[in-house]
C-alpha atoms as a PDB file:
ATOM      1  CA  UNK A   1      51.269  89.066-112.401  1.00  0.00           C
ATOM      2  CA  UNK A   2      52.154  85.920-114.862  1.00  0.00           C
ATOM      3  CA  UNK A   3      49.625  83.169-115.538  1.00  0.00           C
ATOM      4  CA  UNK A   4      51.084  79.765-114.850  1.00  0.00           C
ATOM      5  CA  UNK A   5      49.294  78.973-117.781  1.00  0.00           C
ATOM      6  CA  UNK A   6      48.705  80.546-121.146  1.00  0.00           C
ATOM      7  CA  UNK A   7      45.142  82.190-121.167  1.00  0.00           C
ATOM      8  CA  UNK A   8      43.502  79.631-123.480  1.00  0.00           C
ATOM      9  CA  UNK A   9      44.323  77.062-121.147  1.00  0.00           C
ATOM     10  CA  UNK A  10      42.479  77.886-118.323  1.00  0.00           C
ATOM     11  CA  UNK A  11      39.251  76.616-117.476  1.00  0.00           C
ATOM     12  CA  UNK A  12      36.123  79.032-118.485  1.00  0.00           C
ATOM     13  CA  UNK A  13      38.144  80.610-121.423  1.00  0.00           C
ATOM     14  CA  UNK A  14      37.871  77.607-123.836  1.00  0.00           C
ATOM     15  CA  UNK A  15      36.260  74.871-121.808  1.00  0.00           C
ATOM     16  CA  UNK A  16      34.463  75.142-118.907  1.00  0.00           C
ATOM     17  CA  UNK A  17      34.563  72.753-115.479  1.00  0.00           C
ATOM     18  CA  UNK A  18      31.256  71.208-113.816  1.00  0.00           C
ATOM     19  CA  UNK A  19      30.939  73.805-111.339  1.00  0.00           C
ATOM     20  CA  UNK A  20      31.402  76.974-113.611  1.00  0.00           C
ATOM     21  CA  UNK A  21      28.466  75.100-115.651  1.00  0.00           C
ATOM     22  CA  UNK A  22      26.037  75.347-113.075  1.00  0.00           C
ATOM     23  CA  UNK A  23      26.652  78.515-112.001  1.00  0.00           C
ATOM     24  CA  UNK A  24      25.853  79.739-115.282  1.00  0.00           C
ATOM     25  CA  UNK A  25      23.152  77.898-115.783  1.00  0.00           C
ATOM     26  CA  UNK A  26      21.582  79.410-112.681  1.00  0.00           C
ATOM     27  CA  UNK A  27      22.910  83.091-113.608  1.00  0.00           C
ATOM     28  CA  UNK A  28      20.218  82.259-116.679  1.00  0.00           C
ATOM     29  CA  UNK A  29      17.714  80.559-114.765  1.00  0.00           C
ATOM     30  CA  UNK A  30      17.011  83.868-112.829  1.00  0.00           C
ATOM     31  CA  UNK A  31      15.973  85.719-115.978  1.00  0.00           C
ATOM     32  CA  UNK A  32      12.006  85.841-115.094  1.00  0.00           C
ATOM     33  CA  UNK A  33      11.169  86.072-118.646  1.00  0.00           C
ATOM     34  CA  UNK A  34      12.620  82.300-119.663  1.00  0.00           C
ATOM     35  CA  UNK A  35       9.015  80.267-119.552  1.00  0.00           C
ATOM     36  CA  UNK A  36       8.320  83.703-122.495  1.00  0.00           C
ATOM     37  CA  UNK A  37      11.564  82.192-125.261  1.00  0.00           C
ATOM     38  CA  UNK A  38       9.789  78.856-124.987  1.00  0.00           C
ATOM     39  CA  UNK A  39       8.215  77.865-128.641  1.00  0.00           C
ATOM     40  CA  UNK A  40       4.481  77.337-129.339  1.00  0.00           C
ATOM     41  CA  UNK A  41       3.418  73.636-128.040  1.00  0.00           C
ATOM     42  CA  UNK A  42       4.265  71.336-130.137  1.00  0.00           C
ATOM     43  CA  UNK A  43       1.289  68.654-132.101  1.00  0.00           C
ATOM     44  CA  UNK A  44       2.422  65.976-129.372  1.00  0.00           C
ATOM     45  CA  UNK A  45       0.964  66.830-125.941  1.00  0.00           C
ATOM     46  CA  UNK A  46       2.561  65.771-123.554  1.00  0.00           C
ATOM     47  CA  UNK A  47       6.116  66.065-124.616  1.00  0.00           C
ATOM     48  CA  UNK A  48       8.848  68.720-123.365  1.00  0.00           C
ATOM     49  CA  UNK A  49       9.301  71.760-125.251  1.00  0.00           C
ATOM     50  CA  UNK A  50      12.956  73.739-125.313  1.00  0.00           C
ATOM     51  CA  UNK A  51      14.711  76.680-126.519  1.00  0.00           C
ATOM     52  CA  UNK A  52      18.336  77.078-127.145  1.00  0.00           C
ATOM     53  CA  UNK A  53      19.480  80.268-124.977  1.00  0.00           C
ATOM     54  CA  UNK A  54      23.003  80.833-126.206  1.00  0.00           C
ATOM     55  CA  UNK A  55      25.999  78.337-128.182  1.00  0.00           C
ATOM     56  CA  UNK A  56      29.715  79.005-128.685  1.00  0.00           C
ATOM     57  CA  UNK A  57      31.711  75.541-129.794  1.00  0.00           C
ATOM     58  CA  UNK A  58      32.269  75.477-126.064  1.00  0.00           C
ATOM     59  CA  UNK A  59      29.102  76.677-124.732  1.00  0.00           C
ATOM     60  CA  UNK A  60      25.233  75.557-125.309  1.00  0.00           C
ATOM     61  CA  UNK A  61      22.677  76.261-122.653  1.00  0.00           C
ATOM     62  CA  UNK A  62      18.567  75.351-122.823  1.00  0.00           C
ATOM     63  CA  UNK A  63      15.765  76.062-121.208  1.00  0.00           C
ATOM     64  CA  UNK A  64      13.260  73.280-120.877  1.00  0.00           C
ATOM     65  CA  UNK A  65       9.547  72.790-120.036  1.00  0.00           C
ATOM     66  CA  UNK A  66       8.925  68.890-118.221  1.00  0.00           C
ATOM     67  CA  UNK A  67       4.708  68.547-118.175  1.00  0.00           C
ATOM     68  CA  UNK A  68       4.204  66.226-115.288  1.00  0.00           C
ATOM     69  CA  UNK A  69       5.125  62.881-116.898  1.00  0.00           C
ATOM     70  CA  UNK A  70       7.583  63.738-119.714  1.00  0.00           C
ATOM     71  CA  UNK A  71      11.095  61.965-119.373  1.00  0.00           C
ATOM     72  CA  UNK A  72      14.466  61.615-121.265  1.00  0.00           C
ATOM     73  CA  UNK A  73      15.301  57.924-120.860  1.00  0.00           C
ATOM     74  CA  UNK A  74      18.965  57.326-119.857  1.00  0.00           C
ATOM     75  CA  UNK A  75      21.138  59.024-122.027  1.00  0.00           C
ATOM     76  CA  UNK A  76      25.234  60.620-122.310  1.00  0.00           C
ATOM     77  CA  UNK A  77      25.846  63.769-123.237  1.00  0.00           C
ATOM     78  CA  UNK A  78      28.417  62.909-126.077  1.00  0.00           C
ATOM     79  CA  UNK A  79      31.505  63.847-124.067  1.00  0.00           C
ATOM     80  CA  UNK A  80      30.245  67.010-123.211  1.00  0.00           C
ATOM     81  CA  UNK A  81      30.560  67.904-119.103  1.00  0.00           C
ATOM     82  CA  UNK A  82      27.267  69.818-118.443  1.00  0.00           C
ATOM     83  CA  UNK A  83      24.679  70.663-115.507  1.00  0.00           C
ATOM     84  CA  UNK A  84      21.108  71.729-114.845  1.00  0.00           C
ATOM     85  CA  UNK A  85      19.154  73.664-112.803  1.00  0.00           C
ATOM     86  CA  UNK A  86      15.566  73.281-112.074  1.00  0.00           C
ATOM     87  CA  UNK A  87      13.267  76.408-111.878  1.00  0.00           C
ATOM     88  CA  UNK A  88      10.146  75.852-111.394  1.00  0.00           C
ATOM     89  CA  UNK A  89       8.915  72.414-110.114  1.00  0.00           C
ATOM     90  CA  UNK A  90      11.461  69.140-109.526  1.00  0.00           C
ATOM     91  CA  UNK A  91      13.041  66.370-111.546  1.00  0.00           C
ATOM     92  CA  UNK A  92      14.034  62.942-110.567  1.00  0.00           C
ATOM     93  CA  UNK A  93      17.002  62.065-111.465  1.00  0.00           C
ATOM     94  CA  UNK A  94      18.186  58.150-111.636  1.00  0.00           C
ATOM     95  CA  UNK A  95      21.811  56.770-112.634  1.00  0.00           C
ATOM     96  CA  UNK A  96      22.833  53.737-112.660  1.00  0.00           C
ATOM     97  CA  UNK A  97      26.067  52.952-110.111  1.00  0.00           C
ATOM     98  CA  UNK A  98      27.613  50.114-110.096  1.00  0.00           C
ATOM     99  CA  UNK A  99      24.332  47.984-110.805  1.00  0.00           C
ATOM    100  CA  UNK A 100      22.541  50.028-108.561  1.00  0.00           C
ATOM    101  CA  UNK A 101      19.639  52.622-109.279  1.00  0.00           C
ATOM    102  CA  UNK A 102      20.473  55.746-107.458  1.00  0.00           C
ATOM    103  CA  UNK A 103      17.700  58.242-107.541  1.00  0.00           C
ATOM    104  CA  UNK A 104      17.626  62.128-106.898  1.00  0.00           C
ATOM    105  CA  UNK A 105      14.892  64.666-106.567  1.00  0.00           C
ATOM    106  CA  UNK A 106      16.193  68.338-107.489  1.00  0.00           C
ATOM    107  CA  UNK A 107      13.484  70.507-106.477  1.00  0.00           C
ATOM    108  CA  UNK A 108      13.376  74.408-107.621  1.00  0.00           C
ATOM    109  CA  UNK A 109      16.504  76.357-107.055  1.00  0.00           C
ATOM    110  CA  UNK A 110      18.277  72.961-106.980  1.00  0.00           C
ATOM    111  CA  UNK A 111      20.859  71.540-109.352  1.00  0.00           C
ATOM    112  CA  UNK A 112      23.507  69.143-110.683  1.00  0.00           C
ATOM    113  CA  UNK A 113      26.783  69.571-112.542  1.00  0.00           C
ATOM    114  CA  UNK A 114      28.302  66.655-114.286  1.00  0.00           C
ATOM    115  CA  UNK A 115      31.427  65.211-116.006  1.00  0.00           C
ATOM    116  CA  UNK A 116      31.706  63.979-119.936  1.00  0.00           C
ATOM    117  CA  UNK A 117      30.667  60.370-119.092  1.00  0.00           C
ATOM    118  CA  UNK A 118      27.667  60.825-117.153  1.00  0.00           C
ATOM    119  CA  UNK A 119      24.842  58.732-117.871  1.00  0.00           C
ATOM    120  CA  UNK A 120      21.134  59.873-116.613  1.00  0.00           C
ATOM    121  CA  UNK A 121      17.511  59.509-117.106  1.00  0.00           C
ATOM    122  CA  UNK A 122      15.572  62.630-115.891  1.00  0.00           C
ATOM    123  CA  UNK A 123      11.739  62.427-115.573  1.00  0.00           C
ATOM    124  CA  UNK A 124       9.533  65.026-114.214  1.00  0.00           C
ATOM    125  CA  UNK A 125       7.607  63.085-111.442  1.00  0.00           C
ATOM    126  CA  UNK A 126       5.917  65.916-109.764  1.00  0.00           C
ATOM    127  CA  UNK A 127       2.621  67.431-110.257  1.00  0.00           C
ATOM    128  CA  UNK A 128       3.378  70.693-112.052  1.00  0.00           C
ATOM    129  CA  UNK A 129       5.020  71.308-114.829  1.00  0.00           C
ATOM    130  CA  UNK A 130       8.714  72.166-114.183  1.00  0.00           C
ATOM    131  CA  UNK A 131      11.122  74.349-116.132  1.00  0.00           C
ATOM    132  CA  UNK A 132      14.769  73.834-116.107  1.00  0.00           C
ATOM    133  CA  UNK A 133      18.213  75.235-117.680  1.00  0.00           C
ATOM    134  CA  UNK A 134      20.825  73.312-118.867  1.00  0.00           C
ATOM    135  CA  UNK A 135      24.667  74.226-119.699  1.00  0.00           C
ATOM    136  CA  UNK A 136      27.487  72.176-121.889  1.00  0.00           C
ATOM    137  CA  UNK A 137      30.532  72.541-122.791  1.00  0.00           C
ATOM    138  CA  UNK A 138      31.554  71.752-125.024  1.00  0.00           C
ATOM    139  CA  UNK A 139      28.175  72.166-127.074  1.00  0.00           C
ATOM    140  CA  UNK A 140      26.428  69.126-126.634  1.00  0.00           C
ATOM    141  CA  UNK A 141      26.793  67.504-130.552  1.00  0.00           C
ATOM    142  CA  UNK A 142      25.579  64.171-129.888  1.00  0.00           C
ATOM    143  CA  UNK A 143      23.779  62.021-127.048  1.00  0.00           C
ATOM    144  CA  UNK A 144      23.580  58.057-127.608  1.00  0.00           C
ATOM    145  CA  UNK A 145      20.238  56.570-125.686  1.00  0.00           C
ATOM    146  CA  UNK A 146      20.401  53.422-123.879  1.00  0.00           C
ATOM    147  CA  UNK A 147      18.093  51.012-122.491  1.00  0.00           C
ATOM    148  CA  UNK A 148      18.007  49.682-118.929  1.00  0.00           C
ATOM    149  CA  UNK A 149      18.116  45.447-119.722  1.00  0.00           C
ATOM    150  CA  UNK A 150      19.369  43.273-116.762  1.00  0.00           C
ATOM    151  CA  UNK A 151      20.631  45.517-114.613  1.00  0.00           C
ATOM    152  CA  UNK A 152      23.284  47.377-117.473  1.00  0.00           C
ATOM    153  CA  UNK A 153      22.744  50.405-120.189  1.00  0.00           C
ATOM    154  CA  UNK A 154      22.923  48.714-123.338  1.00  0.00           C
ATOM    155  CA  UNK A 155      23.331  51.639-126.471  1.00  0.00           C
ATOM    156  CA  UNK A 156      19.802  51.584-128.059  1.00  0.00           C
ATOM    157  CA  UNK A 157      20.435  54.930-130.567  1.00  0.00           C
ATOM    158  CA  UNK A 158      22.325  58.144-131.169  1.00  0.00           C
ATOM    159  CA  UNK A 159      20.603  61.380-131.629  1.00  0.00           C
ATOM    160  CA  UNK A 160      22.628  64.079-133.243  1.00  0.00           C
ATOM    161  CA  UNK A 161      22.877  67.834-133.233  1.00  0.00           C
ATOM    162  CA  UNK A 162      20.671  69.356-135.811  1.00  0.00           C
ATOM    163  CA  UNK A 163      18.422  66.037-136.156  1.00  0.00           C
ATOM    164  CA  UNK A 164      16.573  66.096-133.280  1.00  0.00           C
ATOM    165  CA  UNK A 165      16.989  68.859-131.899  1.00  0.00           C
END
C-alpha cells in the first residue's frame, strides 16, 4: 500500500478536521468520572469552572461546567478549528450570519464541530447546570471577544493562552 500523501500530511496525524474533533471530544465525554477533574468552585459564583483534559501543539480538549446562566459572549477561537459536546444539560448557541442571529440548542449527547473562523456566543439557558467537552486543534492559543453593536461583531479584547485561562 503507498500513501498518496506523506504521513504528516494527513489529517489526524498533525492537524485534525471538524469532524475528527467531535468525535473525540465525545470519546472523552463518555468518561463518567469528568464532573470528578473539575477544580474546587471558584470565589465568583456563578461563573463556569474548567479543566484542561489533554494538549499536544495540535490538540487541547476541556471539560466545562455552565451553572444555569453563565455565558461566553461571542468569541473566535484564534484560528483554531474545534467542536463541543454537551453532557449533561444544553447550551444555546447563537452566531451571527449574514446580519442575522441564528440560534441553536444542543441538548445532552448533542454537538457541534467548527472551522478556524467561527464566531459564537454559547450561554447555558437551561435550568441545570450543564457540562460539556471541547476539542481544538490546533491548541486553542488565543480567542479575541467581540461585542454585538448594530447588527456586526466589533473586536472588544483578546484573551490569551496562559492569561486567562
Amino acid at each position: 500500500m503507498t500513501l498518496a500523501r506523506p504521513a504528516s500530511a494527513l489529517p489526524g496525524v498533525n492537524t485534525f478536521t471538524p469532524v475528527q474533533l467531535l468525535r473525540v471530544a465525545r470519546l472523552f465525554a463518555a468518561d463518567p468520572e469528568l464532573p470528578d477533574l473539575l477544580p474546587e468552585r471558584a470565589e465568583e459564583p456563578g461563573g463556569r469552572r474548567w479543566h484542561q483534559l489533554a494538549q499536544t501543539h495540535h490538540l487541547q480538549l476541556w471539560v466545562i461546567e455552565w451553572p444555569v446562566g453563565a455565558g461566553t459572549g461571542f468569541h473566535d477561537h484564534g484560528g483554531s478549528r474545534g467542536a463541543f459536546t454537551v453532557v449533561r444539560g444544553a447550551l444555546t448557541e447563537r452566531q451571527l450570519v449574514h446580519g442575522d442571529l441564528h440560534e441553536r440548542i444542543l441538548t445532552e449527547g448533542e454537538g457541534r464541530a467548527f472551522g478556524p473562523k467561527h464566531l459564537h456566543d454559547v450561554t447555558n439557558e437551561g435550568e441545570v447546570t450543564a457540562l460539556s467537552v471541547h476539542a481544538y486543534s490546533p491548541r486553542l492559543d488565543q480567542m479575541t471577544h467581540y461585542d454585538l453593536v448594530d447588527g456586526a461583531l466589533v473586536p472588544s479584547g483578546v484573551e490569551q493562552r496562559g492569561v486567562g485561562w
